[in-house]
N, C-alpha and C. Protein backbone atom coordinates (compact mmCIF):
# COMPACT_ATOMS: atom_id res chain seq x y z
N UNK A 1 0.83 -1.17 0.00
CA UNK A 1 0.00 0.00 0.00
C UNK A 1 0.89 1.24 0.00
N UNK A 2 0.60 2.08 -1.04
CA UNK A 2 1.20 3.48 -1.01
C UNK A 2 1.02 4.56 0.16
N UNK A 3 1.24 4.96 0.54
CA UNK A 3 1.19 6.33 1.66
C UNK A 3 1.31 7.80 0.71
N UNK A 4 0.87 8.39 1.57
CA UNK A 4 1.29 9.82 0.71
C UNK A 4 1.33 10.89 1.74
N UNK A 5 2.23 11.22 1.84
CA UNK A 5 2.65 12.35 3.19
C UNK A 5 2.30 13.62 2.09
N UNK A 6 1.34 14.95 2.97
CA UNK A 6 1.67 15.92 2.58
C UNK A 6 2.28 16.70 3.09
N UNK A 7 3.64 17.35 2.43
CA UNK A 7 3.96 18.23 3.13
C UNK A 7 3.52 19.85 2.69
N UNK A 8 3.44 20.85 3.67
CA UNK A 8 3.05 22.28 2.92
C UNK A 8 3.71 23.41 3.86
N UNK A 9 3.83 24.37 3.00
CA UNK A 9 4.20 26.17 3.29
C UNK A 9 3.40 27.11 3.23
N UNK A 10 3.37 27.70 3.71
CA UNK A 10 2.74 29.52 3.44
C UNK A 10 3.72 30.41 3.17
N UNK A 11 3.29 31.10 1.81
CA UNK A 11 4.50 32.12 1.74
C UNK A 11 3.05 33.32 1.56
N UNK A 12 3.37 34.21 2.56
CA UNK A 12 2.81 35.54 2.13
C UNK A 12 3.32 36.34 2.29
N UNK A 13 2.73 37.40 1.28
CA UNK A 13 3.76 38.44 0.18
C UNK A 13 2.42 39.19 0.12
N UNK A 14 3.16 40.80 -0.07
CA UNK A 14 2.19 42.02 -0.05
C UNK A 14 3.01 43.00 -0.83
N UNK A 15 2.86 43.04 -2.15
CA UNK A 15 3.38 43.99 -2.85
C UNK A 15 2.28 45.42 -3.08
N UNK A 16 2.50 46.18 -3.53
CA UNK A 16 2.07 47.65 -3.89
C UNK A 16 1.17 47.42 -5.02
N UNK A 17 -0.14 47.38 -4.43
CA UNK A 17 -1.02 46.89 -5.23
C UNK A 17 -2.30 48.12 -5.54
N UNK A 18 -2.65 48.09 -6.77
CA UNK A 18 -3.31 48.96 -7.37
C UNK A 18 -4.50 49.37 -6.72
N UNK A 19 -4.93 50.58 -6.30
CA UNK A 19 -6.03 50.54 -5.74
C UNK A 19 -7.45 50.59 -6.47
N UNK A 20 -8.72 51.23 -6.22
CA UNK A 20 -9.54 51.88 -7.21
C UNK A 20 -9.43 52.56 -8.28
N UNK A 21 -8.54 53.30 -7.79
CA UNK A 21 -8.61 54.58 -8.67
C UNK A 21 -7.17 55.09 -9.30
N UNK A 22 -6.65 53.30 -9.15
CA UNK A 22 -5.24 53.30 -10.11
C UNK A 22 -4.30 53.61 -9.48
N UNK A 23 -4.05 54.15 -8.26
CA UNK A 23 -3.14 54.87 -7.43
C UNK A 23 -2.40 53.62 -6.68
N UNK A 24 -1.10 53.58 -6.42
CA UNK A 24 -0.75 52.49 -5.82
C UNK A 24 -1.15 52.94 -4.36
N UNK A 25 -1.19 51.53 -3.56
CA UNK A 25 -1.30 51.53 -2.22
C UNK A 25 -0.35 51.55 -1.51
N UNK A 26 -0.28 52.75 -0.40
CA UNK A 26 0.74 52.84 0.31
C UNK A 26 0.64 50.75 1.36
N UNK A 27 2.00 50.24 2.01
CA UNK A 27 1.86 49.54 3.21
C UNK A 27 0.62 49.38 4.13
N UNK A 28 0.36 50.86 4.61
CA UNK A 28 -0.33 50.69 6.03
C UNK A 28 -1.91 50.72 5.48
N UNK A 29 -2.15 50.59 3.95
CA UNK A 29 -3.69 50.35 3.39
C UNK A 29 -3.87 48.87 3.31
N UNK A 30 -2.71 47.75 3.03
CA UNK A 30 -2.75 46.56 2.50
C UNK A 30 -3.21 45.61 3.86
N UNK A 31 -4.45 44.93 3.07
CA UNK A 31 -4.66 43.85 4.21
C UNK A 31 -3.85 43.05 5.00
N UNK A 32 -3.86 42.73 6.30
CA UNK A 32 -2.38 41.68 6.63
C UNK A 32 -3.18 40.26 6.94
N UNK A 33 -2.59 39.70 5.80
CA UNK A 33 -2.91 38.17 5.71
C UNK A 33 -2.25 37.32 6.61
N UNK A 34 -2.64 36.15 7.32
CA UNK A 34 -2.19 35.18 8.18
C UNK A 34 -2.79 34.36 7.90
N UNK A 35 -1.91 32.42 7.64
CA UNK A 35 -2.06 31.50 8.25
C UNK A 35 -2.85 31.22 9.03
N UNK A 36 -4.19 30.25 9.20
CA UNK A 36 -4.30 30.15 10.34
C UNK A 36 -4.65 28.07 10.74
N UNK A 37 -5.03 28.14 9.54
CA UNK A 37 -5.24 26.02 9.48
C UNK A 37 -4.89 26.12 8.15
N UNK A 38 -4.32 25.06 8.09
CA UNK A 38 -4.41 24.01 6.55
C UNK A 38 -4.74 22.18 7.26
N UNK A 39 -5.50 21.98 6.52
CA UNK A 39 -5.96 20.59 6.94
C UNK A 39 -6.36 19.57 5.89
N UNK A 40 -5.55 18.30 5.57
CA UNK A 40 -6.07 17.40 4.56
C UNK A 40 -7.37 16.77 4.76
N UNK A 41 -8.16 17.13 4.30
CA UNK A 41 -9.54 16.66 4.24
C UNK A 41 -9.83 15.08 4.31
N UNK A 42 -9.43 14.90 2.78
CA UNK A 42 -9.08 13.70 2.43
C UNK A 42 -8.51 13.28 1.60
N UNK A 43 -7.57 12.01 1.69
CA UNK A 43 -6.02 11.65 0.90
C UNK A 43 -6.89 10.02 0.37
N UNK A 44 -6.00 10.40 -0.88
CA UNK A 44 -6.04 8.73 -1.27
C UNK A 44 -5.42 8.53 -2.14
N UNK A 45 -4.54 7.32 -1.63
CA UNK A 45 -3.29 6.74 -2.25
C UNK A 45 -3.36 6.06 -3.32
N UNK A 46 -4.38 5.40 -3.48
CA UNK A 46 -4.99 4.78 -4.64
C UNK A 46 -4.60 5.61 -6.37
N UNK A 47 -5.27 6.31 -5.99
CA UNK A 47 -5.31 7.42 -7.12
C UNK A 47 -4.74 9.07 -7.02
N UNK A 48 -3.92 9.09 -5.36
CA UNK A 48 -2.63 9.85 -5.73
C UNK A 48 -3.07 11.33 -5.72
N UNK A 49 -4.72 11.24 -5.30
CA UNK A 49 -5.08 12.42 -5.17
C UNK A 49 -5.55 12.91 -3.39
N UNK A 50 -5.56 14.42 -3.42
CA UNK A 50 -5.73 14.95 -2.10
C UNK A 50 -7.12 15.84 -1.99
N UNK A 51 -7.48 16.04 -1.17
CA UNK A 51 -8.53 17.63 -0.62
C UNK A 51 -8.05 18.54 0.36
N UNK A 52 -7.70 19.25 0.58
CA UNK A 52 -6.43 20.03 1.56
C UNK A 52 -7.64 21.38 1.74
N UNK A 53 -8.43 21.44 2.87
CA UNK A 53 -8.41 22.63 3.14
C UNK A 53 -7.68 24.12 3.45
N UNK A 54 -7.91 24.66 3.25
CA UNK A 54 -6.93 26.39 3.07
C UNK A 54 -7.97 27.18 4.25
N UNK A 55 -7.69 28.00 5.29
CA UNK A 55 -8.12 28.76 6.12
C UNK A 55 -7.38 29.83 6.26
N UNK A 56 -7.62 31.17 5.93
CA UNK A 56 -6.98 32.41 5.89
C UNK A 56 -7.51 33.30 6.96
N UNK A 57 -7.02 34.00 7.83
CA UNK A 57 -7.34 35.22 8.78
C UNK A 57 -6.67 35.90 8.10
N UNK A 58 -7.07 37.12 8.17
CA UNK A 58 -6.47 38.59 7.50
C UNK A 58 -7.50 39.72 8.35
N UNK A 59 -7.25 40.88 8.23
CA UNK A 59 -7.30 41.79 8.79
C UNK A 59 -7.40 42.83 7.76
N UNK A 60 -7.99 44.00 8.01
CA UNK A 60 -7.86 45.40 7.26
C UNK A 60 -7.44 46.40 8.18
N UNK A 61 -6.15 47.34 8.04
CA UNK A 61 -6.43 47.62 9.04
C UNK A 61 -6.89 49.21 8.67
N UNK A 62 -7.61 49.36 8.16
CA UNK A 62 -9.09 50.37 7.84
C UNK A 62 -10.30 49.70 8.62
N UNK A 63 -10.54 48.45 9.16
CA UNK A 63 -11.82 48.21 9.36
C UNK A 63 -12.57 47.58 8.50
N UNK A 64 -12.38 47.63 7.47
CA UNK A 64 -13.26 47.32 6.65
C UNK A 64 -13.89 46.46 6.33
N UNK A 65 -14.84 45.81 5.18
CA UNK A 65 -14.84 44.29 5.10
C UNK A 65 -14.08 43.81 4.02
N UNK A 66 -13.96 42.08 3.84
CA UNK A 66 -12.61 41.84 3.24
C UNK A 66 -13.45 40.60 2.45
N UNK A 67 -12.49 41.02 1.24
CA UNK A 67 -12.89 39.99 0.07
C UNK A 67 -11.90 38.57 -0.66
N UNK A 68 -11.90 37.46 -0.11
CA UNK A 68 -11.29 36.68 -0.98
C UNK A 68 -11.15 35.80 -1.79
N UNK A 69 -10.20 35.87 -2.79
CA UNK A 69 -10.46 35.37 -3.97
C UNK A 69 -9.06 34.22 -4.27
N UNK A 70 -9.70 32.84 -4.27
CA UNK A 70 -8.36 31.74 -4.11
C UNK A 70 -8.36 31.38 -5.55
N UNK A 71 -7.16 31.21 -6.01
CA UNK A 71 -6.81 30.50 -8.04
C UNK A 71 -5.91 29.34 -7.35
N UNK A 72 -6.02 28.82 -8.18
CA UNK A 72 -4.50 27.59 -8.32
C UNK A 72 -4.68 27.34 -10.15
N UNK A 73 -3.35 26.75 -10.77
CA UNK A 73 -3.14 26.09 -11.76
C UNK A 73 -2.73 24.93 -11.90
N UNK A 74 -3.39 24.33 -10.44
CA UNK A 74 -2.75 22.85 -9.94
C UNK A 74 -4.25 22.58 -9.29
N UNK A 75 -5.04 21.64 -10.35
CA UNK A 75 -5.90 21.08 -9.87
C UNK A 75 -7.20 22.37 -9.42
N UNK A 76 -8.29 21.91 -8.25
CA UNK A 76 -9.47 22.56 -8.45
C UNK A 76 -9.09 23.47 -7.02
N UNK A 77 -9.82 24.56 -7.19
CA UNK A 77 -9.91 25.08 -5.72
C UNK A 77 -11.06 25.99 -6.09
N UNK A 78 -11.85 26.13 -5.25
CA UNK A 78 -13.09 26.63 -4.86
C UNK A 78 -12.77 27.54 -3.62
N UNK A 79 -13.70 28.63 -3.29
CA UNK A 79 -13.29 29.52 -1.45
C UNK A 79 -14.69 29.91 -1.40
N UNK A 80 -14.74 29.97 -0.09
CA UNK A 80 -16.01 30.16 1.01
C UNK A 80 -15.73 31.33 1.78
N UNK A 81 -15.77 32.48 1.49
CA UNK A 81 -14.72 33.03 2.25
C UNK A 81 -13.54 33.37 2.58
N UNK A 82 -13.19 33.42 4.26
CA UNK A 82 -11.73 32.77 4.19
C UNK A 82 -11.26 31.55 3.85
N UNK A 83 -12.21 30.42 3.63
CA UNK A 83 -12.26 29.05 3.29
C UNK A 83 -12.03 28.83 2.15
N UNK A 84 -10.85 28.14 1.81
CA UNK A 84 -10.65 27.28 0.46
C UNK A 84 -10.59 25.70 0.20
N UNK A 85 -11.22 25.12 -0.74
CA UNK A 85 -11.44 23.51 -0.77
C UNK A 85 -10.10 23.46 -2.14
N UNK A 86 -9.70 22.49 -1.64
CA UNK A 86 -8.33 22.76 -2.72
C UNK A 86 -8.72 20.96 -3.32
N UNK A 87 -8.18 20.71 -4.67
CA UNK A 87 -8.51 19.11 -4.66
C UNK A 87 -7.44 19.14 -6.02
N UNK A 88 -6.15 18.08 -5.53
CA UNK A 88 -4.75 18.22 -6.48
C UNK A 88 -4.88 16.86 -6.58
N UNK A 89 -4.20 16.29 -7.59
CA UNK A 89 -3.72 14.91 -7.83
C UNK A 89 -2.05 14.77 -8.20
N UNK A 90 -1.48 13.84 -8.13
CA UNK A 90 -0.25 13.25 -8.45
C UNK A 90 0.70 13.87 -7.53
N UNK A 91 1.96 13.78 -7.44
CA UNK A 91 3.36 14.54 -6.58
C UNK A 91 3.47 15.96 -6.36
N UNK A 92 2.80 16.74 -7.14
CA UNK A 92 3.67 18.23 -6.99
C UNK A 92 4.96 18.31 -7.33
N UNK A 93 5.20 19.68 -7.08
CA UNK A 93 4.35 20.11 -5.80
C UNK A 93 3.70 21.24 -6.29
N UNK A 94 2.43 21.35 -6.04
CA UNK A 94 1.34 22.18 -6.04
C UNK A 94 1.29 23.65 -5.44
N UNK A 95 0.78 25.13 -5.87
CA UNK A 95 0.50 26.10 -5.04
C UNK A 95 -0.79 26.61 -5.77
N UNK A 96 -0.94 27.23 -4.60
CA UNK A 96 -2.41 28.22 -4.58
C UNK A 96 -2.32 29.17 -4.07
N UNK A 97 -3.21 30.65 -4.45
CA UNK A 97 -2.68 31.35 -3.61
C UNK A 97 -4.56 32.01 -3.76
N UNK A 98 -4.23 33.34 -2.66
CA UNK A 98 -5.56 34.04 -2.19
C UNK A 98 -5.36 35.36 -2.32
N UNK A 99 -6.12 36.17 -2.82
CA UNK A 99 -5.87 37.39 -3.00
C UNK A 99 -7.01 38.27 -2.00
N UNK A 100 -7.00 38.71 -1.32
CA UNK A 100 -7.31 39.43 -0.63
C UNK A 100 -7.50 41.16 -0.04
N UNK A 101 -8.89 41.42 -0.73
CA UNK A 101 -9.20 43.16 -1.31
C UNK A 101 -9.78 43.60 -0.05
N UNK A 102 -9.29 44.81 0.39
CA UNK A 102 -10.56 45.75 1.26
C UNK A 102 -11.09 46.50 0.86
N UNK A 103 -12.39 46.28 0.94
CA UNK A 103 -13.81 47.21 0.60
C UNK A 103 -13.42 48.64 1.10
N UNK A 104 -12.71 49.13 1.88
CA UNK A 104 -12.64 50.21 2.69
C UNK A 104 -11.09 50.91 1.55
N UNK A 105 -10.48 50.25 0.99
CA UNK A 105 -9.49 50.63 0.29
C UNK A 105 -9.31 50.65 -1.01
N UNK A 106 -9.58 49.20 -1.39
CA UNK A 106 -10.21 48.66 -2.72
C UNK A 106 -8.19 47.83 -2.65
N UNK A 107 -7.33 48.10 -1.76
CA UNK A 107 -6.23 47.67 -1.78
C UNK A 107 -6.75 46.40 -1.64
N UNK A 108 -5.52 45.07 -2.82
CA UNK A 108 -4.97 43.77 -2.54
C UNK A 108 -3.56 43.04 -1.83
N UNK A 109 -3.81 42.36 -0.91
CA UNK A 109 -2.45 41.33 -0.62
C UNK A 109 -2.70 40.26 -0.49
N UNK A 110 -1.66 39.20 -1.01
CA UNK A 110 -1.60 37.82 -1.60
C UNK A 110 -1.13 37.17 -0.61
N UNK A 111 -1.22 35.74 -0.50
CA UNK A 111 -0.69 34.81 0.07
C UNK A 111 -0.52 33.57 -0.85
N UNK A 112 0.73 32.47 -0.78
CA UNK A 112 0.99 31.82 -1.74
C UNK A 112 0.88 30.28 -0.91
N UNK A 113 0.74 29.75 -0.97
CA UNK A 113 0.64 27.95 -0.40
C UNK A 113 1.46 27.27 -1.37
N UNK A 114 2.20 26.00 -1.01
CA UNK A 114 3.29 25.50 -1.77
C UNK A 114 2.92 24.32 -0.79
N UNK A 115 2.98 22.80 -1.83
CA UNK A 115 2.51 21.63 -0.90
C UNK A 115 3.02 20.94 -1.91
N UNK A 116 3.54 19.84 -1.56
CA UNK A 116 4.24 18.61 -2.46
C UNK A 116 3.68 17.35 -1.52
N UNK A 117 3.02 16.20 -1.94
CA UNK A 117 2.97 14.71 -1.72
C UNK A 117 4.00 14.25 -1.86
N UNK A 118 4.23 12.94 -1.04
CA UNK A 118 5.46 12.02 -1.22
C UNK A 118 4.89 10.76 -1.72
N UNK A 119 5.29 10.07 -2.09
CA UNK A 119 4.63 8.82 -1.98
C UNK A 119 5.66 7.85 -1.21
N UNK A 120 5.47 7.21 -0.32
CA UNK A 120 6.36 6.39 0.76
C UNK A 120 6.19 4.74 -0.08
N UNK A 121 7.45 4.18 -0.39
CA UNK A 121 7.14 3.02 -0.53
C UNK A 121 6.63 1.96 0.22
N UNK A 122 5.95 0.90 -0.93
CA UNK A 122 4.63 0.08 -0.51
C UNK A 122 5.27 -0.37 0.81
N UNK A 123 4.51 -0.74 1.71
CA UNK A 123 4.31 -1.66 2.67
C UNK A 123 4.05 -3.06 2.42
């Protein structure tokens, strides 16, 4: 029987991002994104595929309310929110990331996820 360890990272990154009205955003407008769970849903070795939940806290620090928006080019991901359903197949290694707007700014900052499977030989 195959195993499949996942391993994963968070890289988040906040560059000078365009606001409404085209103007770049100073630092102290950009949402601050955090980590807060990643959790494999469900794994199967069989067919080498995963479901990896994504959980983001972020902050505005305007107050405001906050919008996010998860892509990958590795497999499916869907978001609920701060909630993302991620669903990859084969080794990786895989990323996704979340972009994250305040209504109060119209400023974006990103966060990047990086996850590779192993496959452990059979048992």
């Amino acid at each position: 029987m195959k195993k499949l360890i996942l391993l994963g990272t968070m890289l988040a990154w906040s560059a000078a991002a365009s606001a409404q009205d085209g103007d770049q955003c100073p630092a102290s407008s950009l949402p601050n994104v955090s980590q807060t769970n990643v959790a494999t849903v469900e794994r199967n070795a069989d067919t080498g595929s995963a479901v990896i939940q994504l959980d983001v806290a972020a902050s505005d620090p305007n107050g405001g309310a906050l919008a996010y928006v998860f892509s990958s080019a590795d497999g499916v991901i869907t978001g609920d929110g701060s909630r993302g359903t991620w669903t990859v197949s084969g080794a990786g290694p895989f990323t996704a990331d979340v972009a994250v707007t305040s209504a109060a700014s119209g400023c974006t900052a990103h966060a990047r996820f990086t996850y590779h499977m192993e496959q452990s030989p059979s048992e």
